[in-house]
C-alpha atoms as a PDB file:
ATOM      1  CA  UNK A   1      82.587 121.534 120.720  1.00  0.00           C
ATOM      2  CA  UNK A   2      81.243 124.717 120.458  1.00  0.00           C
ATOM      3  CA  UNK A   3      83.015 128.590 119.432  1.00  0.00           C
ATOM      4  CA  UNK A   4      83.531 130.715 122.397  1.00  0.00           C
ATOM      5  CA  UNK A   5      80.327 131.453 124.073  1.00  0.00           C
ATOM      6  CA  UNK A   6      77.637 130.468 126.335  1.00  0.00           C
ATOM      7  CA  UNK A   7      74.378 129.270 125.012  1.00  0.00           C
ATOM      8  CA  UNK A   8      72.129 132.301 125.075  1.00  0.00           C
ATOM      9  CA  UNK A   9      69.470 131.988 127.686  1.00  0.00           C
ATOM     10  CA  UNK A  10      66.512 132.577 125.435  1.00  0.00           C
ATOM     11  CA  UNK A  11      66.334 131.255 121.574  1.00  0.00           C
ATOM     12  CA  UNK A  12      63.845 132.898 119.084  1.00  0.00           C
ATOM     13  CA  UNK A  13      60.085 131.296 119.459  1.00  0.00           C
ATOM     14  CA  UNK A  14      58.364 130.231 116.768  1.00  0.00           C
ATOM     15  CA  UNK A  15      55.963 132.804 114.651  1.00  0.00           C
ATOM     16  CA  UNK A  16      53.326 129.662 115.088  1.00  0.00           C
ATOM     17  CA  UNK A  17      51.627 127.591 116.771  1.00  0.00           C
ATOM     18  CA  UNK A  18      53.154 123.570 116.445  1.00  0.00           C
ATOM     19  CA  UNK A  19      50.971 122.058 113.431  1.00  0.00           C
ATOM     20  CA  UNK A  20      48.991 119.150 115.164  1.00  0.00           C
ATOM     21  CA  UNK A  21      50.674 115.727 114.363  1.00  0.00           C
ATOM     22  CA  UNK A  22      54.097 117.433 113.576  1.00  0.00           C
ATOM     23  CA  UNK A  23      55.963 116.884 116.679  1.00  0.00           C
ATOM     24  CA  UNK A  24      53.844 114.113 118.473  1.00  0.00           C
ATOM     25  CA  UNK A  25      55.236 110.963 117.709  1.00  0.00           C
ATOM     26  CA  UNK A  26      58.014 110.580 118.906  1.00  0.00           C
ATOM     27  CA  UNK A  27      60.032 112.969 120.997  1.00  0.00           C
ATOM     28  CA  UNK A  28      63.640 112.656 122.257  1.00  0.00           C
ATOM     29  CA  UNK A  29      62.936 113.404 125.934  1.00  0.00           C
ATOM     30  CA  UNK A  30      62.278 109.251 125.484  1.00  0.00           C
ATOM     31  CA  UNK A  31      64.747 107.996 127.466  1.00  0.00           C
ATOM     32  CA  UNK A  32      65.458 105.619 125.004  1.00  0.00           C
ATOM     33  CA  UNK A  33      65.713 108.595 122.184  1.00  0.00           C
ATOM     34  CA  UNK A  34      67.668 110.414 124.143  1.00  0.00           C
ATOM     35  CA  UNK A  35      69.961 107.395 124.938  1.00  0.00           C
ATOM     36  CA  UNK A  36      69.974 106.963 121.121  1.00  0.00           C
ATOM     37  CA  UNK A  37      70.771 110.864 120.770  1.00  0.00           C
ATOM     38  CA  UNK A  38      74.150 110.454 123.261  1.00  0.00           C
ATOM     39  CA  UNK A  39      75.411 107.460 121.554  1.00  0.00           C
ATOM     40  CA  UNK A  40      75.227 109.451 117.977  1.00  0.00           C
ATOM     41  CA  UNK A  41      76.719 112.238 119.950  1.00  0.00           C
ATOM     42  CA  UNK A  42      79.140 110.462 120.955  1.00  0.00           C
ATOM     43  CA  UNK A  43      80.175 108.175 117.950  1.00  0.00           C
ATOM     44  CA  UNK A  44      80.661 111.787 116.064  1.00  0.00           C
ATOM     45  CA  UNK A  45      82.456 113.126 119.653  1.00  0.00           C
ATOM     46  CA  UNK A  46      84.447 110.337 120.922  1.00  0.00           C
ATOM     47  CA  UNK A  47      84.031 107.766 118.420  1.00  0.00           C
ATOM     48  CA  UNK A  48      82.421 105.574 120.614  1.00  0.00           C
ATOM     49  CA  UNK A  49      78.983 104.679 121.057  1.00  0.00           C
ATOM     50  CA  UNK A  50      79.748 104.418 124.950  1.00  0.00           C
ATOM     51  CA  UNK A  51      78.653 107.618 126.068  1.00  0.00           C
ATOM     52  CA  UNK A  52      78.890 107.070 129.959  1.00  0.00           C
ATOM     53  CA  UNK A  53      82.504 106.126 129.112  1.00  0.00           C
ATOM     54  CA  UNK A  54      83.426 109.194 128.408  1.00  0.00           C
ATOM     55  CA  UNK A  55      82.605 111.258 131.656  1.00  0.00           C
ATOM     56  CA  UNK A  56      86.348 111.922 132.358  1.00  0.00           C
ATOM     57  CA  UNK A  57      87.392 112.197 128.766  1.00  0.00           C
ATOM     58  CA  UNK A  58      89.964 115.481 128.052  1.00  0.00           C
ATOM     59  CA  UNK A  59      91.917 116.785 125.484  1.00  0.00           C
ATOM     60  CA  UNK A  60      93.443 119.738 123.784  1.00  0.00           C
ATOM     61  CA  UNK A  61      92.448 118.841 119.955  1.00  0.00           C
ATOM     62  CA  UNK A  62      93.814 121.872 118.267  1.00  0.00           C
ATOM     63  CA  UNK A  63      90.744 123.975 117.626  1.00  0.00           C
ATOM     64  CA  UNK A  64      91.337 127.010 119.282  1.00  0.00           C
ATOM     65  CA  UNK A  65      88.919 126.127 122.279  1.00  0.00           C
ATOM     66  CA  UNK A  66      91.189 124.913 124.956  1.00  0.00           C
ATOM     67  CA  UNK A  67      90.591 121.738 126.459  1.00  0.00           C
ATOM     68  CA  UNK A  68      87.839 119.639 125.372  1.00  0.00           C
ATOM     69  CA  UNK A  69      86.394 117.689 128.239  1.00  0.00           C
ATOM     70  CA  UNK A  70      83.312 115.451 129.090  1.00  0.00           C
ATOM     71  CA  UNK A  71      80.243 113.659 127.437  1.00  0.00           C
ATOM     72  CA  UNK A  72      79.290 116.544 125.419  1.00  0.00           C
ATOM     73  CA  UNK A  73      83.117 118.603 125.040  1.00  0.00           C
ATOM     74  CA  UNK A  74      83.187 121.474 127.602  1.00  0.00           C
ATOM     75  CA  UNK A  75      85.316 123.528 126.802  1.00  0.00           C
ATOM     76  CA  UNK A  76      87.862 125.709 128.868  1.00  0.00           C
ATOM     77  CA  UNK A  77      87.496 128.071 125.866  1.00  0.00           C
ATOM     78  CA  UNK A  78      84.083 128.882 125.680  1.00  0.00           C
ATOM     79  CA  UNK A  79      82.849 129.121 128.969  1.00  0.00           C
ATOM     80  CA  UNK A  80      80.256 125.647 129.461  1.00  0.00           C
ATOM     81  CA  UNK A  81      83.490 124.332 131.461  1.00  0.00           C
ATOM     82  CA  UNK A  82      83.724 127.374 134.022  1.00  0.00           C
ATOM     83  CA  UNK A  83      79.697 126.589 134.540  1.00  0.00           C
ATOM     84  CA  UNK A  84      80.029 123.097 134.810  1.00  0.00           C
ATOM     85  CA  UNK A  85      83.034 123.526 137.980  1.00  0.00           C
ATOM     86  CA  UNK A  86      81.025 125.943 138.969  1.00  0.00           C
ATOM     87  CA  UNK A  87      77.905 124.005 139.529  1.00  0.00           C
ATOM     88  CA  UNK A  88      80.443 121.028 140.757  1.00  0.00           C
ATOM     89  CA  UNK A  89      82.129 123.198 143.672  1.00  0.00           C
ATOM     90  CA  UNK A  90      78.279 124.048 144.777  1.00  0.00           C
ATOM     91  CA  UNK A  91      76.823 120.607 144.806  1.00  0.00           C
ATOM     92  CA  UNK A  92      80.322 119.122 146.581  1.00  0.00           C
ATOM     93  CA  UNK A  93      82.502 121.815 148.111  1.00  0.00           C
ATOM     94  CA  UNK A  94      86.050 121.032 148.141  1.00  0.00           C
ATOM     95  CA  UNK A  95      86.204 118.476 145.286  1.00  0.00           C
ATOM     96  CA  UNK A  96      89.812 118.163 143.693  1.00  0.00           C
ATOM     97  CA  UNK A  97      88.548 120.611 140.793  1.00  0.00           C
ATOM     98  CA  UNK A  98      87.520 123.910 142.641  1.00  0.00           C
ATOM     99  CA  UNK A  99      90.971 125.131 142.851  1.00  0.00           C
ATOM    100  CA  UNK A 100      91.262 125.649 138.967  1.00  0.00           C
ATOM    101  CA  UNK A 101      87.943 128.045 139.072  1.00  0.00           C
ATOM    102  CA  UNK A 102      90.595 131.232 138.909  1.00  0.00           C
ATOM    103  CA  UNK A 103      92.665 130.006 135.726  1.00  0.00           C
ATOM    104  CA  UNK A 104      89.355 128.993 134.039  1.00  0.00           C
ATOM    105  CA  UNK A 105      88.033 132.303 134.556  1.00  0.00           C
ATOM    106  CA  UNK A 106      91.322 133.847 132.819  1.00  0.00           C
ATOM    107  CA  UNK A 107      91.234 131.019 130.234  1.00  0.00           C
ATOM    108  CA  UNK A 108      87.828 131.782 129.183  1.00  0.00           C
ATOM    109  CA  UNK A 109      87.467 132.784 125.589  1.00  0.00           C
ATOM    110  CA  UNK A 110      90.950 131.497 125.068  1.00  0.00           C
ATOM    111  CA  UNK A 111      92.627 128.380 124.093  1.00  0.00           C
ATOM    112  CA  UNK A 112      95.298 128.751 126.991  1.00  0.00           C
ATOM    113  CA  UNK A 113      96.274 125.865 129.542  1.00  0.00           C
ATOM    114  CA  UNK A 114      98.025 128.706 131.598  1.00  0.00           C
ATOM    115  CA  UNK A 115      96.911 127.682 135.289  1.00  0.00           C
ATOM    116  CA  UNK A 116      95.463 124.500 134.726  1.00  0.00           C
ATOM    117  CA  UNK A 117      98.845 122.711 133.451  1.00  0.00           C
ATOM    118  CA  UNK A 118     100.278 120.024 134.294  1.00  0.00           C
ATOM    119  CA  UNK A 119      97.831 118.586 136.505  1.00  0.00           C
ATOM    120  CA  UNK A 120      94.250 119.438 135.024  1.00  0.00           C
ATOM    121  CA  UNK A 121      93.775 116.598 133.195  1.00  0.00           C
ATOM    122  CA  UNK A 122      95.052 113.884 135.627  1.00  0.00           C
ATOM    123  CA  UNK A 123      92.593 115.895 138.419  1.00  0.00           C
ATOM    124  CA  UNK A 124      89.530 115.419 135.738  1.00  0.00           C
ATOM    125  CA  UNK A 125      90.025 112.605 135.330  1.00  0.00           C
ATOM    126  CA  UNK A 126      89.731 111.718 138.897  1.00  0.00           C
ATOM    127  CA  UNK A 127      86.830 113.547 139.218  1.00  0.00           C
ATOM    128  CA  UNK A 128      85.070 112.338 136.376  1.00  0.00           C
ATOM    129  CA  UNK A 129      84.670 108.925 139.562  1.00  0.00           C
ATOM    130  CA  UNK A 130      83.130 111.119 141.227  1.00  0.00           C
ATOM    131  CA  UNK A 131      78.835 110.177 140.781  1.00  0.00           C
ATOM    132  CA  UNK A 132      77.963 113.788 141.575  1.00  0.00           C
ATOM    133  CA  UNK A 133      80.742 114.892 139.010  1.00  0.00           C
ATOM    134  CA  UNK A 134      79.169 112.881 136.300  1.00  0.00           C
ATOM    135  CA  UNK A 135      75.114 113.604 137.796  1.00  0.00           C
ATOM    136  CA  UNK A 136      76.853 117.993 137.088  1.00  0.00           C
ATOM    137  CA  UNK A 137      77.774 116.704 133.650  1.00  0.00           C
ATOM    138  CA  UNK A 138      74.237 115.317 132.602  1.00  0.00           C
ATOM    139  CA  UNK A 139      72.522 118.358 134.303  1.00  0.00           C
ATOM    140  CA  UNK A 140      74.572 120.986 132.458  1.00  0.00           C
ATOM    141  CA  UNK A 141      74.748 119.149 128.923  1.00  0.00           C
ATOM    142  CA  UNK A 142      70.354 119.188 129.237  1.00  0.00           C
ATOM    143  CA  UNK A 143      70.475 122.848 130.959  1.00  0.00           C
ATOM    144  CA  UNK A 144      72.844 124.677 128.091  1.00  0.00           C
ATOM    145  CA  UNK A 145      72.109 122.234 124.802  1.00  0.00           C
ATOM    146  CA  UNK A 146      69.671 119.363 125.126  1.00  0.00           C
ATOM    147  CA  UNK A 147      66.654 120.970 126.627  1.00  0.00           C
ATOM    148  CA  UNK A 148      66.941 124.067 124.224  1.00  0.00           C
ATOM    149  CA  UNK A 149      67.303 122.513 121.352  1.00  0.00           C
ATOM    150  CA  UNK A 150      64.380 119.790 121.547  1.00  0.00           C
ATOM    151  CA  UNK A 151      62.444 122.726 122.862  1.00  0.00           C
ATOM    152  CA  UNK A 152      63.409 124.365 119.371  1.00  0.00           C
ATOM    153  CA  UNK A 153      62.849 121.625 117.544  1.00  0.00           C
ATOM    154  CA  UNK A 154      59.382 120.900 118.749  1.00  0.00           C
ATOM    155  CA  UNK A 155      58.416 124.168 118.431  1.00  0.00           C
ATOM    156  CA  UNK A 156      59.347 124.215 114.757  1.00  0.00           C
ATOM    157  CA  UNK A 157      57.041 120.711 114.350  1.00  0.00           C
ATOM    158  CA  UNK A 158      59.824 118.486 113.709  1.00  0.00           C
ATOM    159  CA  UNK A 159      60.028 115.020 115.172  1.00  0.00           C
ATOM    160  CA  UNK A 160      62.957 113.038 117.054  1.00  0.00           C
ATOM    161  CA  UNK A 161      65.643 113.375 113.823  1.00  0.00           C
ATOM    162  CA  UNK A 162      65.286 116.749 113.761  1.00  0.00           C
ATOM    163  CA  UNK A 163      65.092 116.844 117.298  1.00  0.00           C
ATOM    164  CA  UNK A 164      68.534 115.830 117.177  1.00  0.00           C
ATOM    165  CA  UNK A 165      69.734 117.577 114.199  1.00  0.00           C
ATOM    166  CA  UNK A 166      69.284 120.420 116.404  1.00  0.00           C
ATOM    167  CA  UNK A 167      70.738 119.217 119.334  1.00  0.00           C
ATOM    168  CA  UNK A 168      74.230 118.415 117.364  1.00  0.00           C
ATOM    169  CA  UNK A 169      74.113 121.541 115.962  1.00  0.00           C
ATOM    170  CA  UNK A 170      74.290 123.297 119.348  1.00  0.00           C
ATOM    171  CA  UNK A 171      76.464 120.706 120.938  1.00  0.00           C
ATOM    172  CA  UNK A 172      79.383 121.938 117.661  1.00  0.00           C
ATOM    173  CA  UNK A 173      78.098 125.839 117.262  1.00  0.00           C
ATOM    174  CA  UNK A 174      77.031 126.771 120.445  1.00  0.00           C
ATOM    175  CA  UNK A 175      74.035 129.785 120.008  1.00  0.00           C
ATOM    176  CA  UNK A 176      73.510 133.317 120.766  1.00  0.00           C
ATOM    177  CA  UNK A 177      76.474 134.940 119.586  1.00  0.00           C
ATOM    178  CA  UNK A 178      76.824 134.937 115.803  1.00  0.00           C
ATOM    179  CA  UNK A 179      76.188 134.157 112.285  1.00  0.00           C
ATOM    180  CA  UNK A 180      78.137 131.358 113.055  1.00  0.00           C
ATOM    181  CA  UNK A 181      75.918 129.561 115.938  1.00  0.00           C
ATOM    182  CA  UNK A 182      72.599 127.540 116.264  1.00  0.00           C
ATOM    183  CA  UNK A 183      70.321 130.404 115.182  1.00  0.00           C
ATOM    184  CA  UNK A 184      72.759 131.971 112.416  1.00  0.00           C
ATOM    185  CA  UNK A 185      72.199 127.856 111.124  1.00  0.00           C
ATOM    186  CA  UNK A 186      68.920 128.552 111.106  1.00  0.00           C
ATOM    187  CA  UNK A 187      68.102 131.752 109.883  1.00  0.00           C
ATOM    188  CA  UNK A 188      70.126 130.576 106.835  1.00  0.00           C
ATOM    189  CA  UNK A 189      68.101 127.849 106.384  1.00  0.00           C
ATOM    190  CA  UNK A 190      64.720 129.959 106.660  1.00  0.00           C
ATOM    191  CA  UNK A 191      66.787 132.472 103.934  1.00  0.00           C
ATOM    192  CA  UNK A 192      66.466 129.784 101.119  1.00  0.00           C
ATOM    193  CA  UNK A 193      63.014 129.946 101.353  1.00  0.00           C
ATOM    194  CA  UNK A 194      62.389 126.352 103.206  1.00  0.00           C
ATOM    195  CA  UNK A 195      60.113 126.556 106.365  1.00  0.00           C
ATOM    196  CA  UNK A 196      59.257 123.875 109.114  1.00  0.00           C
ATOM    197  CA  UNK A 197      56.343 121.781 109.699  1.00  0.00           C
ATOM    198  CA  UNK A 198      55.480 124.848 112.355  1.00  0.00           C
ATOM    199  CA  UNK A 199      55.428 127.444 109.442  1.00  0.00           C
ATOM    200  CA  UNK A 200      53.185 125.369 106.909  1.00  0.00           C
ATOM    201  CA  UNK A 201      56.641 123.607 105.466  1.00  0.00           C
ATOM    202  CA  UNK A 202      57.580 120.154 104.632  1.00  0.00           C
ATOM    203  CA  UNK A 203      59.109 118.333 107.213  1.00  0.00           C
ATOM    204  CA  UNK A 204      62.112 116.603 105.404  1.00  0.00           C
ATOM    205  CA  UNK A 205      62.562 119.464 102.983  1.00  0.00           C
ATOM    206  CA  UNK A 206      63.142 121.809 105.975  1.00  0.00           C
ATOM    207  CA  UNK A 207      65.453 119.181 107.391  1.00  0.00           C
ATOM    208  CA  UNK A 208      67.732 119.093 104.176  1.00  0.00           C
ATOM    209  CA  UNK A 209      67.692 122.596 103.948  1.00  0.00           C
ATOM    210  CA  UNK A 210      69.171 123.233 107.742  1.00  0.00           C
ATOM    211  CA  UNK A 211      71.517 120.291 106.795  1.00  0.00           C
ATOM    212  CA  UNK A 212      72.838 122.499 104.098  1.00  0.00           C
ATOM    213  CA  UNK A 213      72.780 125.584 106.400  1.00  0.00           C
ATOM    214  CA  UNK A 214      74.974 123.546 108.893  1.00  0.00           C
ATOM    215  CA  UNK A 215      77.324 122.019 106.308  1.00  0.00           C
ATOM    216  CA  UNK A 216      78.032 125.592 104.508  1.00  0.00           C
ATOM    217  CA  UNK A 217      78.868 126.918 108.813  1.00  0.00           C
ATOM    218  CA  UNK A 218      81.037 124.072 109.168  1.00  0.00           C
ATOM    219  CA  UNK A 219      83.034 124.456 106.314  1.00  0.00           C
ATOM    220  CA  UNK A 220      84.147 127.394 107.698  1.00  0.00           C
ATOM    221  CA  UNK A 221      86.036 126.662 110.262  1.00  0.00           C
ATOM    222  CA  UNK A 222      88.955 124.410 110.002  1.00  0.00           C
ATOM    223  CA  UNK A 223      88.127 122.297 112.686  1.00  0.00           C
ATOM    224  CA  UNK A 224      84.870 121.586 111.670  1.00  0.00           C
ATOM    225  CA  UNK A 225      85.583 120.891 107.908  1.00  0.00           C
ATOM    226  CA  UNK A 226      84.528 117.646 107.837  1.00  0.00           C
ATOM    227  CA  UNK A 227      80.815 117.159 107.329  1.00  0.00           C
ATOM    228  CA  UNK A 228      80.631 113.409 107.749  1.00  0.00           C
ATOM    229  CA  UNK A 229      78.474 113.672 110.755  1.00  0.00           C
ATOM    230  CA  UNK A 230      75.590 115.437 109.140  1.00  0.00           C
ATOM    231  CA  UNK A 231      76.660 113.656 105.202  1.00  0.00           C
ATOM    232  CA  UNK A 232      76.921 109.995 106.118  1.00  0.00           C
ATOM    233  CA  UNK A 233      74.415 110.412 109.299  1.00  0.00           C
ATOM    234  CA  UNK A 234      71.992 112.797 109.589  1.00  0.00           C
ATOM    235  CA  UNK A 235      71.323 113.276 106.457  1.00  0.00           C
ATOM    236  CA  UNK A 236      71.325 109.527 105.832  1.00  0.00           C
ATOM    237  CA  UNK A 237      68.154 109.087 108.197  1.00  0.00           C
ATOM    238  CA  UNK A 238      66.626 111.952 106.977  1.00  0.00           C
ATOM    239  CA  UNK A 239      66.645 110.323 103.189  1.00  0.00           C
ATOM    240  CA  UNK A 240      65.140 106.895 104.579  1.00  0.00           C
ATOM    241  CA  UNK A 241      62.724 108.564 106.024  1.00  0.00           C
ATOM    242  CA  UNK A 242      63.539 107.571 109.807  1.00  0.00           C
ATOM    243  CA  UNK A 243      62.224 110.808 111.162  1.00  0.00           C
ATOM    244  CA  UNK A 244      61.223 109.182 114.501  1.00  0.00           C
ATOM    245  CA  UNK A 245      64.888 108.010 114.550  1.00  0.00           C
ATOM    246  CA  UNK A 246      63.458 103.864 113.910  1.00  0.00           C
ATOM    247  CA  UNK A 247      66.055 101.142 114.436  1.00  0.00           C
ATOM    248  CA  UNK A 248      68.376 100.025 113.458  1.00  0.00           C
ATOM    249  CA  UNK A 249      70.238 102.811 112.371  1.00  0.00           C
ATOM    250  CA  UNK A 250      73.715 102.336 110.471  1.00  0.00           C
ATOM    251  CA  UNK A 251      76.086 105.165 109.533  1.00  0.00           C
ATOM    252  CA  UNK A 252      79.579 105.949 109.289  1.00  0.00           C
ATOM    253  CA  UNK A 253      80.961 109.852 110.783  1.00  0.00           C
ATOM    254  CA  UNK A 254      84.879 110.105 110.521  1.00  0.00           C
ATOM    255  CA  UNK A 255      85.226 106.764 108.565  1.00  0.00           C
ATOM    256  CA  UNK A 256      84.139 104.114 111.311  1.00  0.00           C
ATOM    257  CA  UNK A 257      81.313 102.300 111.191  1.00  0.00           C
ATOM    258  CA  UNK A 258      78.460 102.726 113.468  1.00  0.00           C
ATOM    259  CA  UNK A 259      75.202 100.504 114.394  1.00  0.00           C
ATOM    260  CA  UNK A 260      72.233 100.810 116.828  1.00  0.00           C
ATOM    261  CA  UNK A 261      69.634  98.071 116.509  1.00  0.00           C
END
């Protein structure tokens, strides 16, 4: 879930060089970090820890984005949904969801169905069987939010927590457009005075600080009011130290309980 935009195509470098031994343990290209990464995703998303379940999942949940579709919530809203068909109509021409291209580019930037009712959903869903459907999901989710964000993240010094402190940040706030976004998170955080590892700060101070930067943006938004994710979550790891993201990891986001070991 993100507010209506794109993900700009180029995010602020860092003023520094990575401080050696900052961002070299552990990093969440690992396919088993990044595994890790999709299931917390996805327990905050979907409440499920089955991310590959939810390839086909779609809904309308009343946030002003449209429908919210996928492993990481396209949105017909905001425009990662119009990419994502896109990129689906060029790698398999003809596929059951090409036809909607036209009402998601008049939908964009709205929450309207108009176009893509009544039989959207039912056609995602069949899609969503499709292996090159779900290999256009994967490529898009790392294209627009995972690969920028890590990039980010390792540029500020930070290892594979706040590698993906970063990453759910985009995934909810989307970046490039306003205060509101990835970068508006973390200017706000670089306001109070706290600096990453890649700026001569401490690692988990920094950490806390864009934690409260993130909590403050998504209090203000109704849809994003509850901060469980980051309060019973990230911000658990952060204080027992798991900065590599170490099993086994317990937390609760929405009032289930979650476990990888």
């Amino acid at each position: 879930m993100k507010t209506f935009t794109k993900l700009a195509a180029t995010i602020v470098c860092a003023a520094a060089l990575v401080t050696p031994g900052t961002a070299h343990a552990a990093d969440l290209n690992d396919p088993q970090l990044k595994d890790i990464a999709m299931q917390l995703v996805s327990s905050a998303e979907n409440s499920s820890l089955d991310w590959r379940a939810q390839f086909g999942y779609i809904e309308d949940i009343g946030d002003g984005r449209g429908y919210t579709a996928g492993i990481i919530g396209f949105c017909s809203g905001t425009g990662d949904m119009l990419d994502l068909v896109r990129l689906y109509r060029d790698w398999q021409p003809g596929n059951v969801l090409e036809k909607y291209l036209p009402a998601l580019e008049r939908v964009n930037g709205t929450p309207s169905h108009e176009g893509l009712d009544p039989t959207f959903q039912d056609d995602w869903h069949r899609a969503a069987q499709d292996g090159t459907f779900q290999g256009a999901q994967e490529h898009e989710r790392d294209r627009v939010y995972f690969t920028p964000a890590v990039d980010r993240a390792k540029q500020d010094g930070v290892q594979a927590l706040g590698q993906f402190i970063y990453y759910d940040a985009i995934v909810m706030h989307g970046d490039g457009w306003g205060e509101l976004d990835f970068s508006g998170i973390r200017r706000r955080a670089l306001n109070t005075g706290a600096r990453p590892p890649a700026l001569g700060g401490d690692e988990r101070s920094w950490l806390h600080a864009f934690l409260d930067a993130r909590v403050w943006t998504m209090k203000q938004e109704p849809a994003h009011e509850n901060t469980t994710r980051v309060d019973t979550a990230q911000r658990r790891f952060l204080n027992e130290g798991k900065l590599n993201l170490e099993r086994p990891l317990q937390w609760h986001v929405y009032g289930d309980y979650f476990e990888i070991r």
